[in-house]
C-alpha atoms as a PDB file:
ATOM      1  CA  UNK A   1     154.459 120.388 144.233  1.00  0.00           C
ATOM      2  CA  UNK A   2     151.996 117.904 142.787  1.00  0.00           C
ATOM      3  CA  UNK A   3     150.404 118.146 139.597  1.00  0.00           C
ATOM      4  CA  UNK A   4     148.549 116.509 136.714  1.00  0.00           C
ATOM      5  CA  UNK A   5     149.257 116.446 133.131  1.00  0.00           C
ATOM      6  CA  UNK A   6     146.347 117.408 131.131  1.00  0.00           C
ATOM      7  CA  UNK A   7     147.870 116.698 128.033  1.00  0.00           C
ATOM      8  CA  UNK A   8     151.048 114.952 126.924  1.00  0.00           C
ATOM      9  CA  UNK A   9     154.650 116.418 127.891  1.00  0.00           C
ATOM     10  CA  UNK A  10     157.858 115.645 128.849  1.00  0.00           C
ATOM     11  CA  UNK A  11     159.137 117.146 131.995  1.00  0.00           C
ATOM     12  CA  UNK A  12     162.430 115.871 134.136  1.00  0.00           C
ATOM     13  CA  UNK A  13     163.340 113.193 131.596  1.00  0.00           C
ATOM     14  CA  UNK A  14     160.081 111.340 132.114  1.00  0.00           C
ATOM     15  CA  UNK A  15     157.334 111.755 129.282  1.00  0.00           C
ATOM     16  CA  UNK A  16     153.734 111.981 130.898  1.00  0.00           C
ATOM     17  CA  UNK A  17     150.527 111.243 129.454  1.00  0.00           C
ATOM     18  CA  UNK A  18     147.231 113.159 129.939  1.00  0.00           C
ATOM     19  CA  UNK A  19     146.069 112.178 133.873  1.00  0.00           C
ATOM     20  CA  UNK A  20     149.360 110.953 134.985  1.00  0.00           C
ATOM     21  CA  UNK A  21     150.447 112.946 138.642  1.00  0.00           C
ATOM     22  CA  UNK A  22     153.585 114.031 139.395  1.00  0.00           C
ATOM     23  CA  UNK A  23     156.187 116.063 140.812  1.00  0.00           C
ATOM     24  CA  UNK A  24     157.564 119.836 139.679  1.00  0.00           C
ATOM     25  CA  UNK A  25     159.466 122.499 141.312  1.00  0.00           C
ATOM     26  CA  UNK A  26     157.580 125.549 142.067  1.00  0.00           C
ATOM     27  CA  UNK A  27     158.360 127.178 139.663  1.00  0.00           C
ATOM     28  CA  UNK A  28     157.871 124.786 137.000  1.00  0.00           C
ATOM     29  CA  UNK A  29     154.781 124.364 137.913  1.00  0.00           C
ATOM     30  CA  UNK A  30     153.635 127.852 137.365  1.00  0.00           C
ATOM     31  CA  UNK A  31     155.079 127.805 133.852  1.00  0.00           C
ATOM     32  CA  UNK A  32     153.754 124.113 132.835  1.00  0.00           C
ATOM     33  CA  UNK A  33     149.806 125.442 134.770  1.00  0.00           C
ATOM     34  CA  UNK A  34     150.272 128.793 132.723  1.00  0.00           C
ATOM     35  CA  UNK A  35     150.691 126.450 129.444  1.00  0.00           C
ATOM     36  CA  UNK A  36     147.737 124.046 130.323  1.00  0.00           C
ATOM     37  CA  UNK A  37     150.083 121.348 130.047  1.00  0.00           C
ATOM     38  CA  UNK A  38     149.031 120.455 133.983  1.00  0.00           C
ATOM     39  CA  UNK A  39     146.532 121.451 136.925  1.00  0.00           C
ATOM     40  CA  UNK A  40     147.545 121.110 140.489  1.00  0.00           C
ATOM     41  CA  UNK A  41     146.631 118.242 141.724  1.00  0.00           C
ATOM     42  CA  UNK A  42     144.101 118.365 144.688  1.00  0.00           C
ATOM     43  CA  UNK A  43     145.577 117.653 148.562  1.00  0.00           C
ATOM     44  CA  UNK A  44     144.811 114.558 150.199  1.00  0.00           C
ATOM     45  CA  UNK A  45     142.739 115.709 152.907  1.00  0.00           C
ATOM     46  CA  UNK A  46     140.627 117.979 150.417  1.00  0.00           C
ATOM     47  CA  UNK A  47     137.572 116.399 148.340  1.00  0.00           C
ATOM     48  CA  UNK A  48     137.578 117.260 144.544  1.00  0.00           C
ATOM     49  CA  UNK A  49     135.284 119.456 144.463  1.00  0.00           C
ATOM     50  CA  UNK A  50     132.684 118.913 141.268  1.00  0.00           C
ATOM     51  CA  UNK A  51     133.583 121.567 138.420  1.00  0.00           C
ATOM     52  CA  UNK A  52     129.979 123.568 137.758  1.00  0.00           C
ATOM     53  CA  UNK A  53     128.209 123.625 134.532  1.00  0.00           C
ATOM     54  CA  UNK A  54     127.796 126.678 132.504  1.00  0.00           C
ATOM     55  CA  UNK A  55     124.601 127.122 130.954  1.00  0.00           C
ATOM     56  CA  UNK A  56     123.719 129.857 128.737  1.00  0.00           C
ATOM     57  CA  UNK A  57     120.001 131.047 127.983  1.00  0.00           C
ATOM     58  CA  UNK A  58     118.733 131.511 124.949  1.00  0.00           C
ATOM     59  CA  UNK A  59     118.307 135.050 124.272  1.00  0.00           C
ATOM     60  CA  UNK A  60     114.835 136.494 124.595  1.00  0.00           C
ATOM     61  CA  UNK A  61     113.445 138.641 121.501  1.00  0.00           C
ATOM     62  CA  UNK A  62     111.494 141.822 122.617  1.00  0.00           C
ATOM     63  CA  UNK A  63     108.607 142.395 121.102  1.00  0.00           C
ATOM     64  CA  UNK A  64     109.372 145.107 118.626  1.00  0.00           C
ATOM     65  CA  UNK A  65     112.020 141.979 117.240  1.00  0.00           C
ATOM     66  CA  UNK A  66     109.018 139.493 117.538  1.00  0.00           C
ATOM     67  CA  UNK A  67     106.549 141.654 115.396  1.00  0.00           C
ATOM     68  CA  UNK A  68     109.137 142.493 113.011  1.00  0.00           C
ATOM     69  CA  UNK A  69     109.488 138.986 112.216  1.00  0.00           C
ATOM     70  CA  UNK A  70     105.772 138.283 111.948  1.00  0.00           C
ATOM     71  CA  UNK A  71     105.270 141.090 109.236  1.00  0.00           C
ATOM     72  CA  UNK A  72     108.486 139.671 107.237  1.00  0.00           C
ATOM     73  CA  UNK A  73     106.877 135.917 107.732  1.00  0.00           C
ATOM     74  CA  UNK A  74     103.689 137.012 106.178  1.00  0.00           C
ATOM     75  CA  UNK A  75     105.397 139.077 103.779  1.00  0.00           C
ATOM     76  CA  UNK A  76     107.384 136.354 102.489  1.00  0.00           C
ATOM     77  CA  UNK A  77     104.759 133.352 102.739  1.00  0.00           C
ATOM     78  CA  UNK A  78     102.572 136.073 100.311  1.00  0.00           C
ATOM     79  CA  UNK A  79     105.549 135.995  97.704  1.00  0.00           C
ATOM     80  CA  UNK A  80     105.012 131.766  97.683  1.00  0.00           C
ATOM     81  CA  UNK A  81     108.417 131.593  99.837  1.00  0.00           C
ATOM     82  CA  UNK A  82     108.761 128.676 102.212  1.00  0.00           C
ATOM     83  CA  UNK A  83     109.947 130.087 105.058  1.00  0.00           C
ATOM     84  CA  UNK A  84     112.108 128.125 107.639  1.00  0.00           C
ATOM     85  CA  UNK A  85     111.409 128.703 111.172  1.00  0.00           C
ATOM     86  CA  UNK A  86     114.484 128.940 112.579  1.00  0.00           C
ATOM     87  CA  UNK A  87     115.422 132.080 109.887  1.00  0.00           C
ATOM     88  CA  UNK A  88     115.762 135.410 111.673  1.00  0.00           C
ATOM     89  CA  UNK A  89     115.313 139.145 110.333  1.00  0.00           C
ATOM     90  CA  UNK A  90     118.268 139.026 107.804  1.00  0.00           C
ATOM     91  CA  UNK A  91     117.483 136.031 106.443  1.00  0.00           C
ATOM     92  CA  UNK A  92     114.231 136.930 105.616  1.00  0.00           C
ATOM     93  CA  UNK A  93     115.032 140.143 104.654  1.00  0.00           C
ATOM     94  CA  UNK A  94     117.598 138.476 101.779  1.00  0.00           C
ATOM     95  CA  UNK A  95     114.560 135.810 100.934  1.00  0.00           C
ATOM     96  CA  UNK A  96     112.055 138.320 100.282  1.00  0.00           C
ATOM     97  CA  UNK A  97     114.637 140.159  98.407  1.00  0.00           C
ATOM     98  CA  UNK A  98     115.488 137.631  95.692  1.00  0.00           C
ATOM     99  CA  UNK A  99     111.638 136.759  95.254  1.00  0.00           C
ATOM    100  CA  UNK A 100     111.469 140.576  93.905  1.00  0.00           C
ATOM    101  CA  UNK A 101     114.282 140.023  91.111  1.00  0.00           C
END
């Protein structure tokens, strides 16, 4: 069965290198794909097919979360705190606080 290393190993007295093909018994190449030390390698008369790309949304505040965060903004820009905007609830929550001590 054909495979490819994906990183380096030594397998049949031959030491491999990340992208080198080669051969493996069956069932050494379960155990070296269950270790992602290789992948098997695609057949000839198959295309490789492109792997897709994951891509995670941002996650969308409700607006309970948004109005929270407007009254602590306020709150805090009141007690002469620069306030970051990327700083969520906590944060603002442990800025405000400090200003009171």
């Amino acid at each position: 069965m054909k495979l490819i290393a994906t990183k380096r190993l030594k397998y049949a007295t031959r030491r491999m290198q990340a992208g080198d093909e080669f051969d493996a018994t069956d069932m050494h190449a379960r155990i070296l794909v269950g270790a992602r030390k290789a992948r098997y390698a695609p057949h000839q008369d198959e295309p490789e097919l492109p792997r897709p790309v994951i891509v995670q949304a941002a996650p969308v505040a409700t607006k309970a979360e948004t109005d929270e965060l407007d009254r602590l903004r306020a709150m805090a820009e009141r007690r002469g705190i620069h306030v970051d905007g990327r700083w969520g609830v906590t944060r603002l929550q442990q800025e405000i606080a400090q200003a009171k001590l």
